[in-house]
Structure formats: C-alpha cells, structure tokens
PDB file of N, CA and C in Angstrom:
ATOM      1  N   UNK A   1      73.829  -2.383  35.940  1.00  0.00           N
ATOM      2  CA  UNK A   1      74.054  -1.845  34.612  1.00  0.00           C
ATOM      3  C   UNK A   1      73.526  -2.822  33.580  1.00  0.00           C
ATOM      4  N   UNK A   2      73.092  -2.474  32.410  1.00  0.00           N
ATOM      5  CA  UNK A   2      73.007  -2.725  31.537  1.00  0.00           C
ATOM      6  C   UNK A   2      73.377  -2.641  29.972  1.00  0.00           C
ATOM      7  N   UNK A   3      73.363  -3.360  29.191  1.00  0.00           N
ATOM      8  CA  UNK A   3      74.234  -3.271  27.930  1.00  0.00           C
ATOM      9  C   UNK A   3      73.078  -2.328  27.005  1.00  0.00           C
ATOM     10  N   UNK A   4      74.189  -1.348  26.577  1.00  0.00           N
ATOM     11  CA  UNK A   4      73.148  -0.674  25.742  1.00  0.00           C
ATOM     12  C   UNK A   4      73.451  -0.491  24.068  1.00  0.00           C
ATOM     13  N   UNK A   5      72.146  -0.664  23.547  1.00  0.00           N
ATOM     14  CA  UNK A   5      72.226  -0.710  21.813  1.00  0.00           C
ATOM     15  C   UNK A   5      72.129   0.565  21.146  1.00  0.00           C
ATOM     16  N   UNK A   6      73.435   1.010  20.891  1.00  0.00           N
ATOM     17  CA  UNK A   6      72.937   2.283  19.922  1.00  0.00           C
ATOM     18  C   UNK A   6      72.693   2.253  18.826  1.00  0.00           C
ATOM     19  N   UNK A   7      72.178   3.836  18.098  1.00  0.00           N
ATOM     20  CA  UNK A   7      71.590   3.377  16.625  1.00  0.00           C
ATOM     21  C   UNK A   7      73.535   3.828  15.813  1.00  0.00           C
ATOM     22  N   UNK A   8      73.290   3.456  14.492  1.00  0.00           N
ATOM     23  CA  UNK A   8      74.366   3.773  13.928  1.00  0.00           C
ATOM     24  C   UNK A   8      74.545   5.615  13.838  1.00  0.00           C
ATOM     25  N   UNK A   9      75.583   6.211  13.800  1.00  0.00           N
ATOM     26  CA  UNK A   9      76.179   7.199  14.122  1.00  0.00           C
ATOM     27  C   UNK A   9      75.599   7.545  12.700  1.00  0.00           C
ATOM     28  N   UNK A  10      75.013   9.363  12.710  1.00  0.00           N
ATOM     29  CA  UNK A  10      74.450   9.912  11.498  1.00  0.00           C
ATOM     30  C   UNK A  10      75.925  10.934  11.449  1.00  0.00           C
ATOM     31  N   UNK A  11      75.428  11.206  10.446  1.00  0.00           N
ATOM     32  CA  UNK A  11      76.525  12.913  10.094  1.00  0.00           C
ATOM     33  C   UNK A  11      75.598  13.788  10.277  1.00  0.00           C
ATOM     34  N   UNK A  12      76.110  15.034  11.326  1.00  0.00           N
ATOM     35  CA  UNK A  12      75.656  16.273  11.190  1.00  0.00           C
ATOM     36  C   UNK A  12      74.674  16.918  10.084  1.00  0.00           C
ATOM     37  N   UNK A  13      76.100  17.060   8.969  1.00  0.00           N
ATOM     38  CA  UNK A  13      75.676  17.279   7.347  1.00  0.00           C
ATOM     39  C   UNK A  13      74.064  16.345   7.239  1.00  0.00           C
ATOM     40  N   UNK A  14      73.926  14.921   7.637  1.00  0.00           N
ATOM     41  CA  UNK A  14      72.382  14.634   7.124  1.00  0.00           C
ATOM     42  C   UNK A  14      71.580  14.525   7.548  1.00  0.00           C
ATOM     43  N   UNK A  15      71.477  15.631   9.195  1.00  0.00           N
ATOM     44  CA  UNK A  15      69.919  15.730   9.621  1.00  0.00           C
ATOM     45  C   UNK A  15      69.334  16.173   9.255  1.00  0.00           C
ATOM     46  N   UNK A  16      68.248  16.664   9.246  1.00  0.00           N
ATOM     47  CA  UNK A  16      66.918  17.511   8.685  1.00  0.00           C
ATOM     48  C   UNK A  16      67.220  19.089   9.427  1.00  0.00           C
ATOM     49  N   UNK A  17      67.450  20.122   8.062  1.00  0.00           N
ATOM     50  CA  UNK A  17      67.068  21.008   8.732  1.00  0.00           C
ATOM     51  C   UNK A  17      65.930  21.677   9.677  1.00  0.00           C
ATOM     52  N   UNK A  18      66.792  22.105  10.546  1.00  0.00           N
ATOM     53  CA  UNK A  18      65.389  22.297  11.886  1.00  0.00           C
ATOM     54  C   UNK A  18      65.502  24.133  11.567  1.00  0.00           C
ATOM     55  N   UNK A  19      64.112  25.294  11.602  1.00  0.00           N
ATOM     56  CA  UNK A  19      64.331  26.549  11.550  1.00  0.00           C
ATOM     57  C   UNK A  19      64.597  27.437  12.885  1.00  0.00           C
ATOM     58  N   UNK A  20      64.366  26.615  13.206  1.00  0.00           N
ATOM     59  CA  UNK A  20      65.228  27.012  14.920  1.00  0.00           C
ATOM     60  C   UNK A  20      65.962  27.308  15.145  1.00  0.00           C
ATOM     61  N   UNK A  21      67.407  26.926  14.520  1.00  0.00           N
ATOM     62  CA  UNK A  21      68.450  26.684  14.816  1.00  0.00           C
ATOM     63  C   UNK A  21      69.403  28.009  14.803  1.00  0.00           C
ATOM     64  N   UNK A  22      70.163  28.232  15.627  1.00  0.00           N
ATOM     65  CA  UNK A  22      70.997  29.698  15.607  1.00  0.00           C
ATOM     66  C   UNK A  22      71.898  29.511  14.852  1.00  0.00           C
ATOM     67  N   UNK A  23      71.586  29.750  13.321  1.00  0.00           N
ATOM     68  CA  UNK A  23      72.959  29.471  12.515  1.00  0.00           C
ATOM     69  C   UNK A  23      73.370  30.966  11.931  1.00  0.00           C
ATOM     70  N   UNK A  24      73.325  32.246  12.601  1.00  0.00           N
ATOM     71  CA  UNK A  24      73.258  33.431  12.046  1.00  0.00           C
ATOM     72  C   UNK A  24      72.300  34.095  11.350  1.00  0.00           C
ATOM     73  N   UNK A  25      72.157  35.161  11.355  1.00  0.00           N
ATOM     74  CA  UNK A  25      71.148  35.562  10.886  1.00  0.00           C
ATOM     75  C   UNK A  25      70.824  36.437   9.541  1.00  0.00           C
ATOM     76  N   UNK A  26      71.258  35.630   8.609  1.00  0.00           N
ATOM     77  CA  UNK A  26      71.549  36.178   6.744  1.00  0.00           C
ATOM     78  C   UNK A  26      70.268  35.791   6.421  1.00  0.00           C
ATOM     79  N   UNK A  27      69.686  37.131   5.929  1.00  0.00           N
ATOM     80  CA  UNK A  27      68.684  37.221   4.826  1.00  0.00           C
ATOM     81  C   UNK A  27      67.451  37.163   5.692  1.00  0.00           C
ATOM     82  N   UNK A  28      67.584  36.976   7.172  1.00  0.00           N
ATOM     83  CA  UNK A  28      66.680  36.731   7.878  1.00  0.00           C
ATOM     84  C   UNK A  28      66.381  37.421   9.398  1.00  0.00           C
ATOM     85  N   UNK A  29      65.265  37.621  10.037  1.00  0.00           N
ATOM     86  CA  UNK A  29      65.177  38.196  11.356  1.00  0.00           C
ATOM     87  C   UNK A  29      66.366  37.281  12.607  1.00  0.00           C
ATOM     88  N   UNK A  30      67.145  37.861  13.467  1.00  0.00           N
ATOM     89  CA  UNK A  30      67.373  37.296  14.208  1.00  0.00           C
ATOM     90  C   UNK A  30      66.671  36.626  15.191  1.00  0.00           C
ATOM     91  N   UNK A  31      66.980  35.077  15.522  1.00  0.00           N
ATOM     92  CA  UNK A  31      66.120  34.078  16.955  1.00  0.00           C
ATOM     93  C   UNK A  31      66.420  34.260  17.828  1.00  0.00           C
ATOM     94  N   UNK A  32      68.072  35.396  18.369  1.00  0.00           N
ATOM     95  CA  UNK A  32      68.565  35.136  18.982  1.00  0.00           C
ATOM     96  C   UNK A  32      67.479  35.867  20.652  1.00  0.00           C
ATOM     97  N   UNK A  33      67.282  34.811  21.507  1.00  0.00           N
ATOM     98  CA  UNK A  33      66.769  35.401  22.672  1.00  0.00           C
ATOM     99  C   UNK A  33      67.544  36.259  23.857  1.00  0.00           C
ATOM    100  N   UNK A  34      66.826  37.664  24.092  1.00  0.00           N
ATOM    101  CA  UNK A  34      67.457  38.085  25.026  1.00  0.00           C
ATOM    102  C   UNK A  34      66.601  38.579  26.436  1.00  0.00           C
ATOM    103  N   UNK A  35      67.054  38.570  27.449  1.00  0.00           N
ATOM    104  CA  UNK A  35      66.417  38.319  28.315  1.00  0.00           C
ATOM    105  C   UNK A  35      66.512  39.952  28.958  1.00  0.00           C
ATOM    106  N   UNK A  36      67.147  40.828  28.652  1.00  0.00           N
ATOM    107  CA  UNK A  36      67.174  41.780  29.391  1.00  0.00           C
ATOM    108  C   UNK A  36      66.548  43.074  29.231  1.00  0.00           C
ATOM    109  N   UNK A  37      65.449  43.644  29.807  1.00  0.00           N
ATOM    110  CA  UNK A  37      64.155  44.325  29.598  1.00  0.00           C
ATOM    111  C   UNK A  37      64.730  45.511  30.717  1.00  0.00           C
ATOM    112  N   UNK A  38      64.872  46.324  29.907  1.00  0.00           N
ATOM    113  CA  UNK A  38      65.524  47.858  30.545  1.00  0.00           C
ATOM    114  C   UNK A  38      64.191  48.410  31.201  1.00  0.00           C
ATOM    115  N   UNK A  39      62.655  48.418  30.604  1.00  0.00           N
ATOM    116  CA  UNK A  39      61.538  49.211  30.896  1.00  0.00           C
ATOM    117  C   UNK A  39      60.831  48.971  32.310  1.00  0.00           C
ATOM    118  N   UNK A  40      60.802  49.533  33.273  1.00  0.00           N
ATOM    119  CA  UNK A  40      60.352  48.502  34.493  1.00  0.00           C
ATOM    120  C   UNK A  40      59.297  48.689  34.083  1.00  0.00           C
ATOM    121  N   UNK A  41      58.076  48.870  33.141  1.00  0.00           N
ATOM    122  CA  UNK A  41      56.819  48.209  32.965  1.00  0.00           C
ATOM    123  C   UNK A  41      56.557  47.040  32.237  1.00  0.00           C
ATOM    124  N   UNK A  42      57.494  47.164  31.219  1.00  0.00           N
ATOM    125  CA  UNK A  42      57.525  45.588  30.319  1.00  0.00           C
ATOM    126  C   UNK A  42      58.533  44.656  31.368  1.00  0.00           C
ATOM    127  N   UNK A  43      59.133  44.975  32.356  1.00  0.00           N
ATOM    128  CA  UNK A  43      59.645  44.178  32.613  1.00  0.00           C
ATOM    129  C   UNK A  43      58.859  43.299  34.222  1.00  0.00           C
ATOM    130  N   UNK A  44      57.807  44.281  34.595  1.00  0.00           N
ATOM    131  CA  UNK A  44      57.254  43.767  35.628  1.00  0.00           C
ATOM    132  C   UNK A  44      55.733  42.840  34.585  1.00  0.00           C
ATOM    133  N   UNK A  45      55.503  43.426  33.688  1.00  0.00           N
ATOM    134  CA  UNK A  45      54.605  42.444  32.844  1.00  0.00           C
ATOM    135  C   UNK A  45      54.961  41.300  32.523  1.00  0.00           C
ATOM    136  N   UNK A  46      56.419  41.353  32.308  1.00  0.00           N
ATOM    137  CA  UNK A  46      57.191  40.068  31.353  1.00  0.00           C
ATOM    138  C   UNK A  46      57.427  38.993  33.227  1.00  0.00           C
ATOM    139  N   UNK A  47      57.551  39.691  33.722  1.00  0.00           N
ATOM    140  CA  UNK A  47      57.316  38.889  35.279  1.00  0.00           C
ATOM    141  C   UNK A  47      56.516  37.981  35.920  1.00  0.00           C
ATOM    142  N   UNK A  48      55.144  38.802  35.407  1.00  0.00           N
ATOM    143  CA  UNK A  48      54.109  38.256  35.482  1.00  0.00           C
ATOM    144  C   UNK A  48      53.531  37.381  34.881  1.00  0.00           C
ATOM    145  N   UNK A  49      53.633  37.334  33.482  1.00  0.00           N
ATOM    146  CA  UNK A  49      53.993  36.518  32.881  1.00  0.00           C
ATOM    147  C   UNK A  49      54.262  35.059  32.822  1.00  0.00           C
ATOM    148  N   UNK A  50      56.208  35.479  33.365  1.00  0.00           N
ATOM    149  CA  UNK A  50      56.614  33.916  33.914  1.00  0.00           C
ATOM    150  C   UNK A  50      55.956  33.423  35.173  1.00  0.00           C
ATOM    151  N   UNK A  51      55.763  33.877  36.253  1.00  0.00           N
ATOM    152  CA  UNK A  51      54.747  33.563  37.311  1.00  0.00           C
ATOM    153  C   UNK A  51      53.117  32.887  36.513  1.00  0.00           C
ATOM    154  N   UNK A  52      52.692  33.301  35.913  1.00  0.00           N
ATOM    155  CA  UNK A  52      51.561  32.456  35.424  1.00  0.00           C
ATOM    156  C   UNK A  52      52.065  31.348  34.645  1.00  0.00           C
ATOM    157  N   UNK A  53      53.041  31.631  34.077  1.00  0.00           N
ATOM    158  CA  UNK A  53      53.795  30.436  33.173  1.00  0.00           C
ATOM    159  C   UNK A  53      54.467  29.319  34.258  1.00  0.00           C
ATOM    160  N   UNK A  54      54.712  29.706  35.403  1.00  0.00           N
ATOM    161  CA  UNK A  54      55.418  29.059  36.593  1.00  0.00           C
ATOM    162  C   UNK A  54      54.690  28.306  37.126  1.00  0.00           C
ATOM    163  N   UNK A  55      53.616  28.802  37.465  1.00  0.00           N
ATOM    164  CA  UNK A  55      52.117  28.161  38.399  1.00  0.00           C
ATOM    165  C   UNK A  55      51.871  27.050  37.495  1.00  0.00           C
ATOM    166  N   UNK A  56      51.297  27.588  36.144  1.00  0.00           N
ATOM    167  CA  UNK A  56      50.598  26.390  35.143  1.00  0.00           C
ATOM    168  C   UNK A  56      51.588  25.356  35.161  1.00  0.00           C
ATOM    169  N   UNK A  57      53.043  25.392  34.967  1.00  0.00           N
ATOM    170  CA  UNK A  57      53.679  24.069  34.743  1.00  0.00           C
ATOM    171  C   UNK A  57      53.576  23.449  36.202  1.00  0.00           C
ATOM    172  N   UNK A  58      53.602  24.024  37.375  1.00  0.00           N
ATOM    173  CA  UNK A  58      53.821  23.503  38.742  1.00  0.00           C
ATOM    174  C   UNK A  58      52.423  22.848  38.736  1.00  0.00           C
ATOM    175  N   UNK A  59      50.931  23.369  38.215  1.00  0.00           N
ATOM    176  CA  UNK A  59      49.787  22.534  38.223  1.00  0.00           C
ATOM    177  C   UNK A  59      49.973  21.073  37.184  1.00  0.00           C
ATOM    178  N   UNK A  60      50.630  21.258  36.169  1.00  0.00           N
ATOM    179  CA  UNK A  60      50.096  20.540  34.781  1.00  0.00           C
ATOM    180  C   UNK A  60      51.266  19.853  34.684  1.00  0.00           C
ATOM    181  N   UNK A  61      52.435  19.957  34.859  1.00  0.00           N
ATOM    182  CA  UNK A  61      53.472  18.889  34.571  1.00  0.00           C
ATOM    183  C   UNK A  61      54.214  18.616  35.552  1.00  0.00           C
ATOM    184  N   UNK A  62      53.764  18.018  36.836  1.00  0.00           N
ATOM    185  CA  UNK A  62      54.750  17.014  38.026  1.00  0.00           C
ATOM    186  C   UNK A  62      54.414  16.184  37.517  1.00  0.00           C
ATOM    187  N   UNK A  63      55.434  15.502  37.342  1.00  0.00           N
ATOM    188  CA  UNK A  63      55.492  13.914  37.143  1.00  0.00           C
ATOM    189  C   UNK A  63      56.439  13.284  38.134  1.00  0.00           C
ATOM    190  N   UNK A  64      55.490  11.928  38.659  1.00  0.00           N
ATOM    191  CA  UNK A  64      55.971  10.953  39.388  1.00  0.00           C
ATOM    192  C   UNK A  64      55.777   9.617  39.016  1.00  0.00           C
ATOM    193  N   UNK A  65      56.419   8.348  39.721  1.00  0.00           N
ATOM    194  CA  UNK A  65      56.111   7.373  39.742  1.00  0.00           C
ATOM    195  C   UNK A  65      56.489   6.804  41.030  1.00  0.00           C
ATOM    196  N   UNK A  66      54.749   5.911  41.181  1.00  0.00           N
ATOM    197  CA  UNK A  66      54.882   5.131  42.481  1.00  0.00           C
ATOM    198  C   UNK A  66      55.480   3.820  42.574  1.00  0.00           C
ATOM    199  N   UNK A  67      55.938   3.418  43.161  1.00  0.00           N
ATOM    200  CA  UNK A  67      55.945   1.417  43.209  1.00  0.00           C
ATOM    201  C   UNK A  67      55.715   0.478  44.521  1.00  0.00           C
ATOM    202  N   UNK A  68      54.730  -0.205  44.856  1.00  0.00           N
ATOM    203  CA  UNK A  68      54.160  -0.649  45.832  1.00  0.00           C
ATOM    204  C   UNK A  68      53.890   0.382  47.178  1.00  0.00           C
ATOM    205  N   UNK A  69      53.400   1.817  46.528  1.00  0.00           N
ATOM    206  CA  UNK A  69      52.874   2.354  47.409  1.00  0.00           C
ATOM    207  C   UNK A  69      51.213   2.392  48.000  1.00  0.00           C
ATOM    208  N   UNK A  70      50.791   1.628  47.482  1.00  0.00           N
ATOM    209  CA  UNK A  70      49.107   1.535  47.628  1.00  0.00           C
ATOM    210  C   UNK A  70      49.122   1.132  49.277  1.00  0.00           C
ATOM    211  N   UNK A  71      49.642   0.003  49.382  1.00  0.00           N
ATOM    212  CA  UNK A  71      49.798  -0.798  51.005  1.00  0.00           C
ATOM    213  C   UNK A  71      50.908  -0.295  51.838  1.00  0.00           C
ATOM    214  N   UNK A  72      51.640   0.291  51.148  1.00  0.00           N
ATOM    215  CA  UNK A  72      52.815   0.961  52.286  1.00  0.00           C
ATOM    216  C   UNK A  72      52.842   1.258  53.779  1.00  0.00           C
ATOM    217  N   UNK A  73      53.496   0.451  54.399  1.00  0.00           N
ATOM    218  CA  UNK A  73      53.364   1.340  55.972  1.00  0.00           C
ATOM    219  C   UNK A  73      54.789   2.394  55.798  1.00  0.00           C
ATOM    220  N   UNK A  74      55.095   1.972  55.206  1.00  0.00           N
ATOM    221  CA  UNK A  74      56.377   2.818  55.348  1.00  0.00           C
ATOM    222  C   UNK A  74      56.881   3.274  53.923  1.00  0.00           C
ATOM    223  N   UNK A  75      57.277   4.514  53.501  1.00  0.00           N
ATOM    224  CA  UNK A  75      57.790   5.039  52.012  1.00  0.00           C
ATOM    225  C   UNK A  75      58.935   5.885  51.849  1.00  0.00           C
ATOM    226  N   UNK A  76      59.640   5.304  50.512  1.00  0.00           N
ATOM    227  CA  UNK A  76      60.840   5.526  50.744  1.00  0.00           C
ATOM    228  C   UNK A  76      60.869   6.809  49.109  1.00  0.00           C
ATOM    229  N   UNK A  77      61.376   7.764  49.344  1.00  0.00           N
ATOM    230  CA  UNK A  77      61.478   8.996  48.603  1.00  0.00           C
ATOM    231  C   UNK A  77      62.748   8.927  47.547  1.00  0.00           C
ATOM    232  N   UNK A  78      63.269   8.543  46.469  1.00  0.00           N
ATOM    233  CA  UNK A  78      64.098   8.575  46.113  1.00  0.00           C
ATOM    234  C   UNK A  78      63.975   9.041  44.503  1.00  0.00           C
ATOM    235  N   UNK A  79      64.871   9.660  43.993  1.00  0.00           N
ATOM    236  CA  UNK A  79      65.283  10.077  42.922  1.00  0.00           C
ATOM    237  C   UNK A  79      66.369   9.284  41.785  1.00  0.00           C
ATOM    238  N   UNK A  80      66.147   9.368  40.845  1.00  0.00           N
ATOM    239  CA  UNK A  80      67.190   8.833  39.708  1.00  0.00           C
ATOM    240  C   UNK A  80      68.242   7.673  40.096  1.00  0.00           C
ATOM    241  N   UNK A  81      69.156   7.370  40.263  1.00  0.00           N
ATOM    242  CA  UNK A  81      69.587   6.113  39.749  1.00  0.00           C
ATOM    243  C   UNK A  81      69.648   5.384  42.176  1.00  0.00           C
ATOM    244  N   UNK A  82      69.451   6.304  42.676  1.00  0.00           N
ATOM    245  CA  UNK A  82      69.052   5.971  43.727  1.00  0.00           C
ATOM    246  C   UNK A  82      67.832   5.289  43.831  1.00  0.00           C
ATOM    247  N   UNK A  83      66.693   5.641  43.019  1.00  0.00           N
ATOM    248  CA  UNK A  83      65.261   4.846  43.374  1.00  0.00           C
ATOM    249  C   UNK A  83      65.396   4.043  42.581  1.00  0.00           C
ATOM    250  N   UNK A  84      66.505   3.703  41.273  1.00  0.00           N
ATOM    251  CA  UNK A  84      66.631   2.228  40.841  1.00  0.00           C
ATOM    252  C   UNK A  84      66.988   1.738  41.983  1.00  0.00           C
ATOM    253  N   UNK A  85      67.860   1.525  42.810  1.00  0.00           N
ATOM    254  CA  UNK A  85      68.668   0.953  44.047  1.00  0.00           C
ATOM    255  C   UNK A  85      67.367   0.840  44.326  1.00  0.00           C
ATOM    256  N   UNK A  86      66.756   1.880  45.217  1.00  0.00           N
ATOM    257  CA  UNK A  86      65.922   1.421  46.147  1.00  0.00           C
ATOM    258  C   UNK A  86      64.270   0.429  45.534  1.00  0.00           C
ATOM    259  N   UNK A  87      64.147   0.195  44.719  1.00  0.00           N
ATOM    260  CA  UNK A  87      62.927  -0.788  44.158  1.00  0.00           C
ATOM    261  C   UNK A  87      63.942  -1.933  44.190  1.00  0.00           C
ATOM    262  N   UNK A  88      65.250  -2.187  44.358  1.00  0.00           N
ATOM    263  CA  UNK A  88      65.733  -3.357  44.322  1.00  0.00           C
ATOM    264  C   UNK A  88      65.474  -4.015  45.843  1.00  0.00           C
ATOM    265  N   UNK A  89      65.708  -2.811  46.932  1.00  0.00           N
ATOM    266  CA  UNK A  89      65.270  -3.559  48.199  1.00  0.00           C
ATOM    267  C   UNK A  89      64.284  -3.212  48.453  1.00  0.00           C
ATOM    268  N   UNK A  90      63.385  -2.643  47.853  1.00  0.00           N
ATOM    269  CA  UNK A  90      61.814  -2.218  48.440  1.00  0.00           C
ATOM    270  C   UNK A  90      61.066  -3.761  48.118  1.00  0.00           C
ATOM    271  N   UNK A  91      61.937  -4.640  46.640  1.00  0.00           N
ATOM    272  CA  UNK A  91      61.618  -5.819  46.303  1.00  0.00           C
ATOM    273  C   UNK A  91      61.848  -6.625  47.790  1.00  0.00           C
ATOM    274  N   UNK A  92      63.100  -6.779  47.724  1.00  0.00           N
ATOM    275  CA  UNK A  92      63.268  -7.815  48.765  1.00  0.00           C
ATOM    276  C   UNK A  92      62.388  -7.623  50.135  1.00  0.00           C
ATOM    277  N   UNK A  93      62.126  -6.529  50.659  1.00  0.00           N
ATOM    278  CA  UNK A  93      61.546  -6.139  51.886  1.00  0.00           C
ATOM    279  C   UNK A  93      60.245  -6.748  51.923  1.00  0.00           C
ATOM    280  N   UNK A  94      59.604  -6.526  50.346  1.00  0.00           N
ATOM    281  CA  UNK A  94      58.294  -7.523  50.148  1.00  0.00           C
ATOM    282  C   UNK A  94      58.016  -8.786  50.508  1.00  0.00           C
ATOM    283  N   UNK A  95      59.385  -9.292  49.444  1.00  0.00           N
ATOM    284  CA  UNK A  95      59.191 -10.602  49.985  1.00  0.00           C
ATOM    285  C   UNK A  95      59.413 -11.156  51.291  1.00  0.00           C
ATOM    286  N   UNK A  96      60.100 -10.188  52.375  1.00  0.00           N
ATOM    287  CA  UNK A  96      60.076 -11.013  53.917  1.00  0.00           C
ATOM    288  C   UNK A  96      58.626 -10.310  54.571  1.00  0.00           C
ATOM    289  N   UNK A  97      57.630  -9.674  53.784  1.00  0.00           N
ATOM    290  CA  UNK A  97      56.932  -8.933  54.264  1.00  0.00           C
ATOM    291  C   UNK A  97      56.315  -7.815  55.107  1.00  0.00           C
ATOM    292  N   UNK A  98      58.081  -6.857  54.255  1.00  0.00           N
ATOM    293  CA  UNK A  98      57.477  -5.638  55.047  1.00  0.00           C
ATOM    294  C   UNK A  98      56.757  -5.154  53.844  1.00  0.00           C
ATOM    295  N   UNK A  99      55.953  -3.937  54.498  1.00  0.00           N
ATOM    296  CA  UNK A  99      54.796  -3.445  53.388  1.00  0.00           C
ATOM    297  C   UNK A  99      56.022  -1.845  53.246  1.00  0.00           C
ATOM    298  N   UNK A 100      57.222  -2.070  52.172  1.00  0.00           N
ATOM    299  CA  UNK A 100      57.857  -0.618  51.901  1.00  0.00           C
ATOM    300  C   UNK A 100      57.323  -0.189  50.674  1.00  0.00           C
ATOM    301  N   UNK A 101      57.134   0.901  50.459  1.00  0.00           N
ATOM    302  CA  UNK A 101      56.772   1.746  48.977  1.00  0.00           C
ATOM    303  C   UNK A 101      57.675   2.218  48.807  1.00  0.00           C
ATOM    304  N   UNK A 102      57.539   2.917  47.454  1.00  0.00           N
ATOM    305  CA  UNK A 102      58.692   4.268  46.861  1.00  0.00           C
ATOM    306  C   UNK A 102      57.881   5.440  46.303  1.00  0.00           C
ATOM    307  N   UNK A 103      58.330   6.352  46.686  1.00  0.00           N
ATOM    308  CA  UNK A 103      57.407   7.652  45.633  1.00  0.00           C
ATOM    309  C   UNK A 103      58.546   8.658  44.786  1.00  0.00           C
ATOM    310  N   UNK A 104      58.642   8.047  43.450  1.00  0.00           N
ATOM    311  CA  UNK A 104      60.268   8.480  42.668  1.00  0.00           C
ATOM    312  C   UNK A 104      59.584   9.611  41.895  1.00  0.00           C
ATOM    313  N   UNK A 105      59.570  10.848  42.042  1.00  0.00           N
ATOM    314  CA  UNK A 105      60.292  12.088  41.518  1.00  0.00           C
ATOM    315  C   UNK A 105      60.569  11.790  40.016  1.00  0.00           C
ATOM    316  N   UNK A 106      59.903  12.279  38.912  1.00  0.00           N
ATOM    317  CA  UNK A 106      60.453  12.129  37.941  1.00  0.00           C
ATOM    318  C   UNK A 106      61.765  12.984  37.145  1.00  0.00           C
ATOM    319  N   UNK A 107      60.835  13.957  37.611  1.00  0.00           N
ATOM    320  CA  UNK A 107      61.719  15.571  37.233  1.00  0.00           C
ATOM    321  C   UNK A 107      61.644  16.198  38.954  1.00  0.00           C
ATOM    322  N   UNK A 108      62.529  17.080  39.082  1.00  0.00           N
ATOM    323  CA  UNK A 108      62.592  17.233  40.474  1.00  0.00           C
ATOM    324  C   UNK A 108      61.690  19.008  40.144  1.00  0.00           C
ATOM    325  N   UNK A 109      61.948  19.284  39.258  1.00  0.00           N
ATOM    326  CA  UNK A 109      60.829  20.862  38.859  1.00  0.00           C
ATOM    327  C   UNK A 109      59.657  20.447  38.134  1.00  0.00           C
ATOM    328  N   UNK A 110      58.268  20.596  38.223  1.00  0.00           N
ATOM    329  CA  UNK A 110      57.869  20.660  39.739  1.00  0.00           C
ATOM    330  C   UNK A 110      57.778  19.756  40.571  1.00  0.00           C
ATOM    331  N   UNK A 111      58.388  19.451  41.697  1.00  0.00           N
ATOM    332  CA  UNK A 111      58.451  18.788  42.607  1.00  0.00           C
ATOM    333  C   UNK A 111      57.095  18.696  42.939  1.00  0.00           C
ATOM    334  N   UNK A 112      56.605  16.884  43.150  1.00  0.00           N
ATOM    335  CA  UNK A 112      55.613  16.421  43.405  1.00  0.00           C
ATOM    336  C   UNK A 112      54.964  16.046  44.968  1.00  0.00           C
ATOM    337  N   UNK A 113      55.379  17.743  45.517  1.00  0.00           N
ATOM    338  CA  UNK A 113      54.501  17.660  47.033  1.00  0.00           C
ATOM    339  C   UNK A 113      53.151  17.181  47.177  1.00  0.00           C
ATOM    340  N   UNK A 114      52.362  17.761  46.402  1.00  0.00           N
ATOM    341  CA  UNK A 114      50.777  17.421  46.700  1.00  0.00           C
ATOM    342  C   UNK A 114      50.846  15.425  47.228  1.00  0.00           C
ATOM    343  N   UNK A 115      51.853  15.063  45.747  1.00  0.00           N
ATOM    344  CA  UNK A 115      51.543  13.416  45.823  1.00  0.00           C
ATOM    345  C   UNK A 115      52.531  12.563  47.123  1.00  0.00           C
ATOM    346  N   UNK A 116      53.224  13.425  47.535  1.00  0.00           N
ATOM    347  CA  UNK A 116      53.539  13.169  48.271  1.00  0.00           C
ATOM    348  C   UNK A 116      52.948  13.119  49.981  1.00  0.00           C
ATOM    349  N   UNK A 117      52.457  14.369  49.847  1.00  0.00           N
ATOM    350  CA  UNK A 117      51.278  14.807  51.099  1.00  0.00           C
ATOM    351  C   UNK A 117      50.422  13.886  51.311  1.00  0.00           C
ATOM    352  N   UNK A 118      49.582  13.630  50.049  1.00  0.00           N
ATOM    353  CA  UNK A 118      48.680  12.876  50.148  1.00  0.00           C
ATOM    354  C   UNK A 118      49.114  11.009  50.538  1.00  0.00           C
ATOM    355  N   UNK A 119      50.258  10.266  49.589  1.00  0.00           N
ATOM    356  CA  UNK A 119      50.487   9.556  50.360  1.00  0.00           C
ATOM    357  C   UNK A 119      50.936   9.181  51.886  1.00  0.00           C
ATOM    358  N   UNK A 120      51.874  10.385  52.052  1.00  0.00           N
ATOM    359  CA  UNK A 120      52.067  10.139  53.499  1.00  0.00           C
ATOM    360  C   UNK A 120      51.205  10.357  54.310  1.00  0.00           C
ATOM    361  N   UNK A 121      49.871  10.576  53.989  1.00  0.00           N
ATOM    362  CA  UNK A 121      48.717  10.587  54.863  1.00  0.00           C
ATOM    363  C   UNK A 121      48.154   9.298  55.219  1.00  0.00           C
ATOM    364  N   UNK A 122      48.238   8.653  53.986  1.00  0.00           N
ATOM    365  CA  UNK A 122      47.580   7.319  54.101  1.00  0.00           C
ATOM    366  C   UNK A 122      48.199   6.700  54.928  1.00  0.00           C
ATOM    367  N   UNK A 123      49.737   6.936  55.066  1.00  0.00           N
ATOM    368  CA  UNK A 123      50.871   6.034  55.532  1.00  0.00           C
ATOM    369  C   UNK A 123      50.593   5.592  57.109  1.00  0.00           C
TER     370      UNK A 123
END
C-alpha cells in the first residue's frame, strides 16, 4: 500500500455544468436512454449495429501491459491488484535467474487473446 494525496473536496453546487446530465427534462427534449425496441426490424438493425460496434472495440481498444516478457521462458497471466503481487516476485525470480514474465490485462473487455497467443508462442 501506499499513502495517497487527495485534492481538496469541491462542492457539488461548483462544478461545471455538464449537458449530459439527467437533471429532468424542463424546457427541453428528454436524454433519457431506452433500450427497448418493440419493432423486430429496428430491433434486428439496432443489433447489428452493436455487433459492428462490438467487433471495432474488440479490434481497437485491448489494452495490455507486459513486464519482462521479451525473454520469458515462462509467463505469468495476472490481473489488477494480483499482477501488482506478481511483478513483485516475477522481480525476485529475475534476480536468482529465472527468465518469468507477466502479461497484465488492462481491462478484462476486450480481453487481450491475440497478445497473449502470440506470446505464448514465443514461450
């Protein structure tokens, strides 16, 4: 653990209005989103849709991070406050000279198979 610095506490009352925000809908169109599409043609479009919207983020936003996986004979898969742990002994393992990596998952949607495939090939 570590000690952490926060900033000083704002009031509600003095953020910046954002127009986003669901504060009712006076004088104005409602934001409110609804998800439920009675038409099965708009609703197999609106499908399709998220499926292209699904694919593109699964191409364009996995994010990972490696740490001493270049030389790895061996790699260790871990996620959030577990792959802190594990870079603590992937350290030590170095120094008696085993060759361990890590391949940490940033966000677990989309899960970063490809980079994973591909390292454990090298492995």
């Amino acid at each position: 653990m570590e000690p952490v610095e926060l900033p000083p506490e704002v009031s509600i009352k003095k953020l910046p209005h954002k127009d986003w925000t669901l504060t009712g809908a006076k004088g104005r169109p409602s934001r409110f989103i609804r998800s439920l599409i009675l038409d099965p043609i708009e609703e197999e479009e609106y499908n399709w849709k998220l499926m292209r919207k699904y694919e593109r983020i699964a191409k364009e936003e996995v994010r990972w991070e490696t740490f001493f996986a270049d030389d790895a004979k061996m790699i260790i898969i871990a996620f959030g406050i577990a792959a802190r742990i594990a870079k603590g002994a992937i350290k030590r393992m170095r120094e008696e000279g085993l060759k361990v990596g890590l391949i940490r998952p940033i966000s677990l949607w989309p899960f970063p198979y490809k980079v994973i495939n591909m390292i454990m090939l090298e492995v």
